[in-house]
PDB file of N, CA and C in Angstrom:
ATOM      1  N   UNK A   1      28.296 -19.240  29.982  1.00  0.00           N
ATOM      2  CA  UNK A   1      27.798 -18.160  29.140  1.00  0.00           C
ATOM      3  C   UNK A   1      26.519 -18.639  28.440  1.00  0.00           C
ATOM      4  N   UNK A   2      25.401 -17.450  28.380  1.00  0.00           N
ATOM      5  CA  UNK A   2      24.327 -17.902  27.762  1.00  0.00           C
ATOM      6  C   UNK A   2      24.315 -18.320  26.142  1.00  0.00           C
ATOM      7  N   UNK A   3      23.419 -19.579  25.840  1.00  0.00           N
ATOM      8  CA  UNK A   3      23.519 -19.160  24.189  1.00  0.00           C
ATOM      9  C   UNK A   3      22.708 -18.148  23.572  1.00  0.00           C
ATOM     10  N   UNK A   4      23.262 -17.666  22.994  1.00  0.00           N
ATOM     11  CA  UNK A   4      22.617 -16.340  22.078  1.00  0.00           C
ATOM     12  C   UNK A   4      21.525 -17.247  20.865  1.00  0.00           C
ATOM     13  N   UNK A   5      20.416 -16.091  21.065  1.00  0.00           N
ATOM     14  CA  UNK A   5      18.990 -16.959  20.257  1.00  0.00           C
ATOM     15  C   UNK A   5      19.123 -15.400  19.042  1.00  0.00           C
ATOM     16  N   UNK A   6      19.386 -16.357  17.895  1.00  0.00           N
ATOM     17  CA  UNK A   6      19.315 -15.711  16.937  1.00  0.00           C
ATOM     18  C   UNK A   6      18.036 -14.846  16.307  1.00  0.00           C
ATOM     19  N   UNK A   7      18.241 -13.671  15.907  1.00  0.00           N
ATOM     20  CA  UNK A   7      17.284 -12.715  15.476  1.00  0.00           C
ATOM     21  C   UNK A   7      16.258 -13.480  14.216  1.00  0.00           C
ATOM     22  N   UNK A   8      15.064 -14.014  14.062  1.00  0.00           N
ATOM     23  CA  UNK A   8      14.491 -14.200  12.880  1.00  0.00           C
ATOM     24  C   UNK A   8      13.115 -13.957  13.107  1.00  0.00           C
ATOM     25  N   UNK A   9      12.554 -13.959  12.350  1.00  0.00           N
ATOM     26  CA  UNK A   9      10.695 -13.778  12.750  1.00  0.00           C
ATOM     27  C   UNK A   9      10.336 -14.503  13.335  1.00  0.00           C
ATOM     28  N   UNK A  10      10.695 -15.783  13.583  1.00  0.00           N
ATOM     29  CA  UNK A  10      10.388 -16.419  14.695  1.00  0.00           C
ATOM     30  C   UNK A  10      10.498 -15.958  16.308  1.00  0.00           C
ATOM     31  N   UNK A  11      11.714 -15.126  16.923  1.00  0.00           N
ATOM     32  CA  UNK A  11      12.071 -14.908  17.937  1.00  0.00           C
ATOM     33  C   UNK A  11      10.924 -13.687  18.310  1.00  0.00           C
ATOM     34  N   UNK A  12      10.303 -13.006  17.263  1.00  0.00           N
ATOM     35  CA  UNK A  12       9.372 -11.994  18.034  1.00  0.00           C
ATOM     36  C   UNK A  12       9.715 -11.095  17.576  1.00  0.00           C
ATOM     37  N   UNK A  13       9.825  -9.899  18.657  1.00  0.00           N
ATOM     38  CA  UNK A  13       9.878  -8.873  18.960  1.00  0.00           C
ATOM     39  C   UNK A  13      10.625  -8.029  18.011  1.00  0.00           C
ATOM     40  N   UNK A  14      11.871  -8.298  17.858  1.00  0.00           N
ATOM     41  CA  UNK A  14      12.756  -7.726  17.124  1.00  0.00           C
ATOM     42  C   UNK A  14      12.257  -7.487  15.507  1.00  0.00           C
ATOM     43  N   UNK A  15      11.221  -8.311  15.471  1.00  0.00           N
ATOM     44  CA  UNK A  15      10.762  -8.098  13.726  1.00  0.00           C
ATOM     45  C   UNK A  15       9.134  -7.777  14.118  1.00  0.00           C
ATOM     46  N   UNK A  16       8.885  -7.574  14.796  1.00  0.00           N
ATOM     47  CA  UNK A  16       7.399  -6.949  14.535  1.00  0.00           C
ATOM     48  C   UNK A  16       6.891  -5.887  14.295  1.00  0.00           C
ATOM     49  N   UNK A  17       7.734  -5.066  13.673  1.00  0.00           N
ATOM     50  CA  UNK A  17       7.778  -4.017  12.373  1.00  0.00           C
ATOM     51  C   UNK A  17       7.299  -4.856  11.293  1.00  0.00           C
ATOM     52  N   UNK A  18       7.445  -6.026  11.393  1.00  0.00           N
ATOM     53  CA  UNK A  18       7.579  -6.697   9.712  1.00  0.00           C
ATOM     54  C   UNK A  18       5.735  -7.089   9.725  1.00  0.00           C
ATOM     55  N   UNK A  19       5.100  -6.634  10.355  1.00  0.00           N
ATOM     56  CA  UNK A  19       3.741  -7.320  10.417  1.00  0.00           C
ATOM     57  C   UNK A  19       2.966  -5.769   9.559  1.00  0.00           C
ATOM     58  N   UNK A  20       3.469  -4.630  10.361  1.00  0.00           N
ATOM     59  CA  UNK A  20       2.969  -3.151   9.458  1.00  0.00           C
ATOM     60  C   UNK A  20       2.760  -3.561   8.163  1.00  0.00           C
ATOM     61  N   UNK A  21       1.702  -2.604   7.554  1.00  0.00           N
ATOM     62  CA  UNK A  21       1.288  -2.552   6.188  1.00  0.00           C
ATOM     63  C   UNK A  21       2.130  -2.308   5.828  1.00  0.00           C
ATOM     64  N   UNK A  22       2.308  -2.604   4.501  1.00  0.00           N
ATOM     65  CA  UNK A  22       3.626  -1.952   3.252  1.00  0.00           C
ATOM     66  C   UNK A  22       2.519  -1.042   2.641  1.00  0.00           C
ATOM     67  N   UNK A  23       3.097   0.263   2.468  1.00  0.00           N
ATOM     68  CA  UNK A  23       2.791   1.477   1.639  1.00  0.00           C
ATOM     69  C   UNK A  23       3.344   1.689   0.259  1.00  0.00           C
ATOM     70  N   UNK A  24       2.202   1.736  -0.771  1.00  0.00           N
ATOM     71  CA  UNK A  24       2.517   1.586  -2.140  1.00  0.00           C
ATOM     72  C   UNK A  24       2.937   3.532  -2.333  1.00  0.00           C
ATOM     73  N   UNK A  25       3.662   3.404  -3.270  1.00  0.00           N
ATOM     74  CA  UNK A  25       3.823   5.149  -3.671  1.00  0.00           C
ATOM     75  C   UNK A  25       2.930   4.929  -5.082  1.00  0.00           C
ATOM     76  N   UNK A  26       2.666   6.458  -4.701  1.00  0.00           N
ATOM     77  CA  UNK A  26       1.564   6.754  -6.048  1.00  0.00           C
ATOM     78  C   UNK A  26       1.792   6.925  -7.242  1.00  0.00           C
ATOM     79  N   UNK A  27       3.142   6.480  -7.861  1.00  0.00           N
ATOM     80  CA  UNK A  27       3.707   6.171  -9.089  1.00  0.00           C
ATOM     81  C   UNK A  27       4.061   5.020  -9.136  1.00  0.00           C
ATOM     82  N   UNK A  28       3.944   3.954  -8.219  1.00  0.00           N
ATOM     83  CA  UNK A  28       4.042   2.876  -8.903  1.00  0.00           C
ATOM     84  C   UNK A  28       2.264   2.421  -9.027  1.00  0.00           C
ATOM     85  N   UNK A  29       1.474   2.781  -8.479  1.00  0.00           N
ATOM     86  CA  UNK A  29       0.124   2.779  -8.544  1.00  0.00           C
ATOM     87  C   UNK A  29      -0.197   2.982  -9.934  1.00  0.00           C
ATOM     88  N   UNK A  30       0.104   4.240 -10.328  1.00  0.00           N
ATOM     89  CA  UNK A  30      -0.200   5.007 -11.324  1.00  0.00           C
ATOM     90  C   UNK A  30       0.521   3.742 -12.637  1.00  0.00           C
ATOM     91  N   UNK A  31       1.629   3.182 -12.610  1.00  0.00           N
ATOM     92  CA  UNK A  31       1.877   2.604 -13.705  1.00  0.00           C
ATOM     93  C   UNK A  31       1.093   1.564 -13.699  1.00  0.00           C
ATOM     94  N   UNK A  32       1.005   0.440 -12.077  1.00  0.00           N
ATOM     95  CA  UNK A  32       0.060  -0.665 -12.222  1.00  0.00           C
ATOM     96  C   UNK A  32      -1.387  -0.396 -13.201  1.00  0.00           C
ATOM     97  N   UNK A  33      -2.019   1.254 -13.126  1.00  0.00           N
ATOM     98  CA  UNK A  33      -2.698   1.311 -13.211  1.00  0.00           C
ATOM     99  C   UNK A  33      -3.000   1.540 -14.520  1.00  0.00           C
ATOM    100  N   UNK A  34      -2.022   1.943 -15.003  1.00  0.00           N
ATOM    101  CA  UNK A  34      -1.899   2.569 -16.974  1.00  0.00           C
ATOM    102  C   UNK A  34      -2.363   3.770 -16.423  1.00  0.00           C
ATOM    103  N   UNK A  35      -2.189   5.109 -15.637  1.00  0.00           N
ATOM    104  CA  UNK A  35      -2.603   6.172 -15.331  1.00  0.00           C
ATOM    105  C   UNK A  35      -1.405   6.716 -15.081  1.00  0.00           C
ATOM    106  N   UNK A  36      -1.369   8.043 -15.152  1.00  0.00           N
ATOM    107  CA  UNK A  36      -0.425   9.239 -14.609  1.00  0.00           C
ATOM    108  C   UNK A  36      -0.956   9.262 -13.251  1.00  0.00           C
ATOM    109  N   UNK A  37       0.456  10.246 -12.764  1.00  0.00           N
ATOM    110  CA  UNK A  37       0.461  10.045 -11.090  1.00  0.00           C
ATOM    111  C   UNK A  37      -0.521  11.587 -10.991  1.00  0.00           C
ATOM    112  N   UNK A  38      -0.776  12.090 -11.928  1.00  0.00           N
ATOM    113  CA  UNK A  38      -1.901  13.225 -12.064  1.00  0.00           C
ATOM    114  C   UNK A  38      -3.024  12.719 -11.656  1.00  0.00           C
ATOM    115  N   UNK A  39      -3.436  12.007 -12.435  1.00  0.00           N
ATOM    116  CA  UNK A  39      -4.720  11.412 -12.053  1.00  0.00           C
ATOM    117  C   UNK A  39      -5.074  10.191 -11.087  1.00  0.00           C
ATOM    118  N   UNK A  40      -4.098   9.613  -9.913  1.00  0.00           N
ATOM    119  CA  UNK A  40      -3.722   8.591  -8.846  1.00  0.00           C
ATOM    120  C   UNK A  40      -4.018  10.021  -8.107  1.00  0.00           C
ATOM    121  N   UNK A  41      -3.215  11.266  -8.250  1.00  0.00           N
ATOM    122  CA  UNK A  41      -3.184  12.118  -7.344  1.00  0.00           C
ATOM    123  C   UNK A  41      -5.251  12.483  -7.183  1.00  0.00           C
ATOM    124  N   UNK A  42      -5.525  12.833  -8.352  1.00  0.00           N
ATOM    125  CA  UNK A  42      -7.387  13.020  -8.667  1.00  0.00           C
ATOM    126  C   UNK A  42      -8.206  12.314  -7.623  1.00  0.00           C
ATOM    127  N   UNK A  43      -7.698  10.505  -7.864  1.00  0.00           N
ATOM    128  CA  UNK A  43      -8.461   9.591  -7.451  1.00  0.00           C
ATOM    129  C   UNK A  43      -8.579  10.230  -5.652  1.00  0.00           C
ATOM    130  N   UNK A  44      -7.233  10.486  -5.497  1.00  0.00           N
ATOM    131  CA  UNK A  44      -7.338  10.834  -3.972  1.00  0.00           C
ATOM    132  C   UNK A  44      -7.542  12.168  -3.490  1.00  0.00           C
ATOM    133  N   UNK A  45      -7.768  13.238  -4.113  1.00  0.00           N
ATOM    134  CA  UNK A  45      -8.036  14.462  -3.584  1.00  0.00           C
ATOM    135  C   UNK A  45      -9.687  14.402  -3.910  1.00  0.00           C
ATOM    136  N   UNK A  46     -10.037  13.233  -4.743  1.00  0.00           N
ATOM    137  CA  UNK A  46     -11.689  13.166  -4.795  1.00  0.00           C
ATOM    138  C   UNK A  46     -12.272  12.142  -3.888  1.00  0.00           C
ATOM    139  N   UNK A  47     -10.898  11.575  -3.037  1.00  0.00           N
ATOM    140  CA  UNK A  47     -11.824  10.607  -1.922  1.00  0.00           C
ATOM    141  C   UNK A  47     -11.962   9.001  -2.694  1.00  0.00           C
ATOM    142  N   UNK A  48     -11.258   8.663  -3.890  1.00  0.00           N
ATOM    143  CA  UNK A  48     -11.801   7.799  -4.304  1.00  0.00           C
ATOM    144  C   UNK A  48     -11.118   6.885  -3.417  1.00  0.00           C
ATOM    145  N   UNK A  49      -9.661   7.045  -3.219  1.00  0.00           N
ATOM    146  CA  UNK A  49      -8.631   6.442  -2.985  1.00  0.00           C
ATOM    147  C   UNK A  49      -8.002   7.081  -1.781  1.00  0.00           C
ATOM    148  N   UNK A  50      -8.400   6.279  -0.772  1.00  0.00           N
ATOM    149  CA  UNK A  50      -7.804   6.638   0.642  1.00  0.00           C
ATOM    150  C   UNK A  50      -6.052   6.166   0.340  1.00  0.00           C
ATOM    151  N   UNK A  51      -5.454   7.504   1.028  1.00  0.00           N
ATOM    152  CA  UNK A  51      -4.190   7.522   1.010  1.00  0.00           C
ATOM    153  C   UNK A  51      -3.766   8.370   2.358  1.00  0.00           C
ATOM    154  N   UNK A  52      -2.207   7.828   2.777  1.00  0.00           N
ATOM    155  CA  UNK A  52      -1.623   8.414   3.425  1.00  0.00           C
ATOM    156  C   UNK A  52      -0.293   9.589   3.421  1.00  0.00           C
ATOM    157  N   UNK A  53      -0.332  10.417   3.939  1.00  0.00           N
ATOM    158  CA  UNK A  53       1.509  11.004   3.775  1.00  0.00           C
ATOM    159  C   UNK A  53       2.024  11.120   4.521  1.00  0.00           C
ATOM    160  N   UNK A  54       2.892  10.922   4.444  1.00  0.00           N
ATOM    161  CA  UNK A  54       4.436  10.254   5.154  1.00  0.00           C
ATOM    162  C   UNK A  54       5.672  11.059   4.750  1.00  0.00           C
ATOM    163  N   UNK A  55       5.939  12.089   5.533  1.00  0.00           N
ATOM    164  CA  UNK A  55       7.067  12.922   4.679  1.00  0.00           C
ATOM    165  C   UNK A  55       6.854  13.653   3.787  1.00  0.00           C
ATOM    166  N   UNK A  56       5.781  14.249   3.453  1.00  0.00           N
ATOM    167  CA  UNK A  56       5.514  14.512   2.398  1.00  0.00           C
ATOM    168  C   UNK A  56       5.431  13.613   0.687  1.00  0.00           C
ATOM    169  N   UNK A  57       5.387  12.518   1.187  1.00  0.00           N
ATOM    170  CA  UNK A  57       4.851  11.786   0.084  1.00  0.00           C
ATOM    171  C   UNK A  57       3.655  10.835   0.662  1.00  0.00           C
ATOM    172  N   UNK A  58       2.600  10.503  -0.630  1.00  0.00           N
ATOM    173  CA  UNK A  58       1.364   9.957  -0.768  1.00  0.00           C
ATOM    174  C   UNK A  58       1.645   8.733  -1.221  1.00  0.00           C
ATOM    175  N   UNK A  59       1.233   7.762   0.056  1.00  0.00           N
ATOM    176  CA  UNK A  59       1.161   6.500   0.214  1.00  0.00           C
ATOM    177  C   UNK A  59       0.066   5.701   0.336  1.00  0.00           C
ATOM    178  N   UNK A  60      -0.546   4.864  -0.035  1.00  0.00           N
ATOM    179  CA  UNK A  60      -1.640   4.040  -0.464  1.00  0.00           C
ATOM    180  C   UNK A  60      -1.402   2.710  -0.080  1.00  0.00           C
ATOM    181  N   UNK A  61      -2.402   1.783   0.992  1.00  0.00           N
ATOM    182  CA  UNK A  61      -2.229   0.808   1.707  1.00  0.00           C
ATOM    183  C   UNK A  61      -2.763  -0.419   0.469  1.00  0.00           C
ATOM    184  N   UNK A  62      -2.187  -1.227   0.124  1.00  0.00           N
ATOM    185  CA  UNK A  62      -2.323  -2.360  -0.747  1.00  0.00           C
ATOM    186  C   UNK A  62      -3.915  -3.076  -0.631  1.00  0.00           C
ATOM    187  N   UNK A  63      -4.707  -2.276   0.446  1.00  0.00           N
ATOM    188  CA  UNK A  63      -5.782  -3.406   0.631  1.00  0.00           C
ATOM    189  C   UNK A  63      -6.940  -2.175   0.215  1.00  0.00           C
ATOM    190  N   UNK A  64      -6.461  -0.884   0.495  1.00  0.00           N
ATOM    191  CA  UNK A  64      -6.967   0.203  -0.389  1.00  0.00           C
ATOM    192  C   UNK A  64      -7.398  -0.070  -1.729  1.00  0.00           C
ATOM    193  N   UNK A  65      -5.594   0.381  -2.238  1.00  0.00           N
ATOM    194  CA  UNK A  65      -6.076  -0.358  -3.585  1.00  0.00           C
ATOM    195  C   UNK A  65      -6.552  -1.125  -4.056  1.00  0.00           C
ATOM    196  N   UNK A  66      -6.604  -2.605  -3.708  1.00  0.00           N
ATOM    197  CA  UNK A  66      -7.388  -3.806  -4.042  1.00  0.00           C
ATOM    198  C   UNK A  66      -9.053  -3.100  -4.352  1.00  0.00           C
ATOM    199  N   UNK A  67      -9.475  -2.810  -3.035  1.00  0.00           N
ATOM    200  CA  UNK A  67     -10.505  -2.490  -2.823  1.00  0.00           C
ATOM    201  C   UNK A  67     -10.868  -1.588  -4.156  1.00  0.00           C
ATOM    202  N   UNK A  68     -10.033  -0.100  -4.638  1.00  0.00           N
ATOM    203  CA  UNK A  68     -10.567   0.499  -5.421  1.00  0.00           C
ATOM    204  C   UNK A  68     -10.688   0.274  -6.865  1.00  0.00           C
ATOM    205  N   UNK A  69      -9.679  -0.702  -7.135  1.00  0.00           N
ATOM    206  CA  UNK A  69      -9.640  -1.934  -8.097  1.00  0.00           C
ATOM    207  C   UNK A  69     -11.166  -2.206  -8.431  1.00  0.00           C
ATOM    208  N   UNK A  70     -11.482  -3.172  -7.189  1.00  0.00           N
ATOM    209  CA  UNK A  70     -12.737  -3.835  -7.490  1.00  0.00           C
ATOM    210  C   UNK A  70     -13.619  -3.199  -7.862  1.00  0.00           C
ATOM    211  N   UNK A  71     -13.856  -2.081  -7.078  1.00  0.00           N
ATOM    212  CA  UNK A  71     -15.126  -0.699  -6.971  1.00  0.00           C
ATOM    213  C   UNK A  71     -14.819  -0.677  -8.680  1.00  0.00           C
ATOM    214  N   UNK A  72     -13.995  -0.256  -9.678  1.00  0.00           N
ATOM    215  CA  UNK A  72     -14.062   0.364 -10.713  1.00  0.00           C
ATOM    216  C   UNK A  72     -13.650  -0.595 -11.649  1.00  0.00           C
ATOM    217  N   UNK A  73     -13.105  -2.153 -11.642  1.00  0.00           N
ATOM    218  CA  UNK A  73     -12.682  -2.661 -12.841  1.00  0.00           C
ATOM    219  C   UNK A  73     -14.125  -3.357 -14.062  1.00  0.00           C
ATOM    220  N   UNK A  74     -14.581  -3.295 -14.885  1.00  0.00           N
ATOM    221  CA  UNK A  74     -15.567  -3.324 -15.279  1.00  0.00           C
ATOM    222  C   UNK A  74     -15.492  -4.737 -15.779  1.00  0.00           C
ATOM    223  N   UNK A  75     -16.821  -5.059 -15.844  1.00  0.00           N
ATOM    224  CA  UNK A  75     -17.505  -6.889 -15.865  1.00  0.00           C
ATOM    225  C   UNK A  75     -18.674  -6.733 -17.099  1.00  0.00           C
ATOM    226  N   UNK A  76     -18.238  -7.968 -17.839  1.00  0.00           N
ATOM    227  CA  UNK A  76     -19.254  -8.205 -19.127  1.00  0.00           C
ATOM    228  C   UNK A  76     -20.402  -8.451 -18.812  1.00  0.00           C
ATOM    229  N   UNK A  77     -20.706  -8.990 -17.495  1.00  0.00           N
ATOM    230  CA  UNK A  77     -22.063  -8.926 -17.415  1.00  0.00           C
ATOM    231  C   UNK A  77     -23.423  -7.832 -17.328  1.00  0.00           C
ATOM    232  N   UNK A  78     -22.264  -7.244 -16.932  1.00  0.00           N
ATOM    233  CA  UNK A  78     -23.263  -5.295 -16.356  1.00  0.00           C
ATOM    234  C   UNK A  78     -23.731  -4.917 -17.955  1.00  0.00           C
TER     235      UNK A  78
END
């Protein structure tokens, strides 16, 4: 009988789902952000903030956000 090769990220296939982006929801955004999910919702119906939906909910890729982070967090030098 063969030995059985146990399932882990190592073996491949079986976990390469696990490589997909993780999708932030737009209320936990909104708290990272000190903002209402009113205005997370703004950022993205004005294009600031590329987002996705999924089921009817608005999902935001972590490298998005980073990105819109940077675009808007303000610096003492300016």
């Amino acid at each position: 009988m063969p030995k059985k090769i146990p399932l882990t990220p190592a073996t491949g296939a079986a976990f390469a789902y696990a490589k997909l982006p993780r999708l932030i929801p737009i209320a936990l955004i909104a708290a990272h952000l000190s903002r209402s999910t009113r205005s997370v919702r703004w950022y993205i119906d004005d294009g600031k903030l590329p987002a996705v939906e999924l089921n009817g909910r608005l999902l935001v890729r972590p490298e998005e956000l980073a990105a819109f982070i940077a675009r808007h967090e303000r610096r003492d030098d300016d």
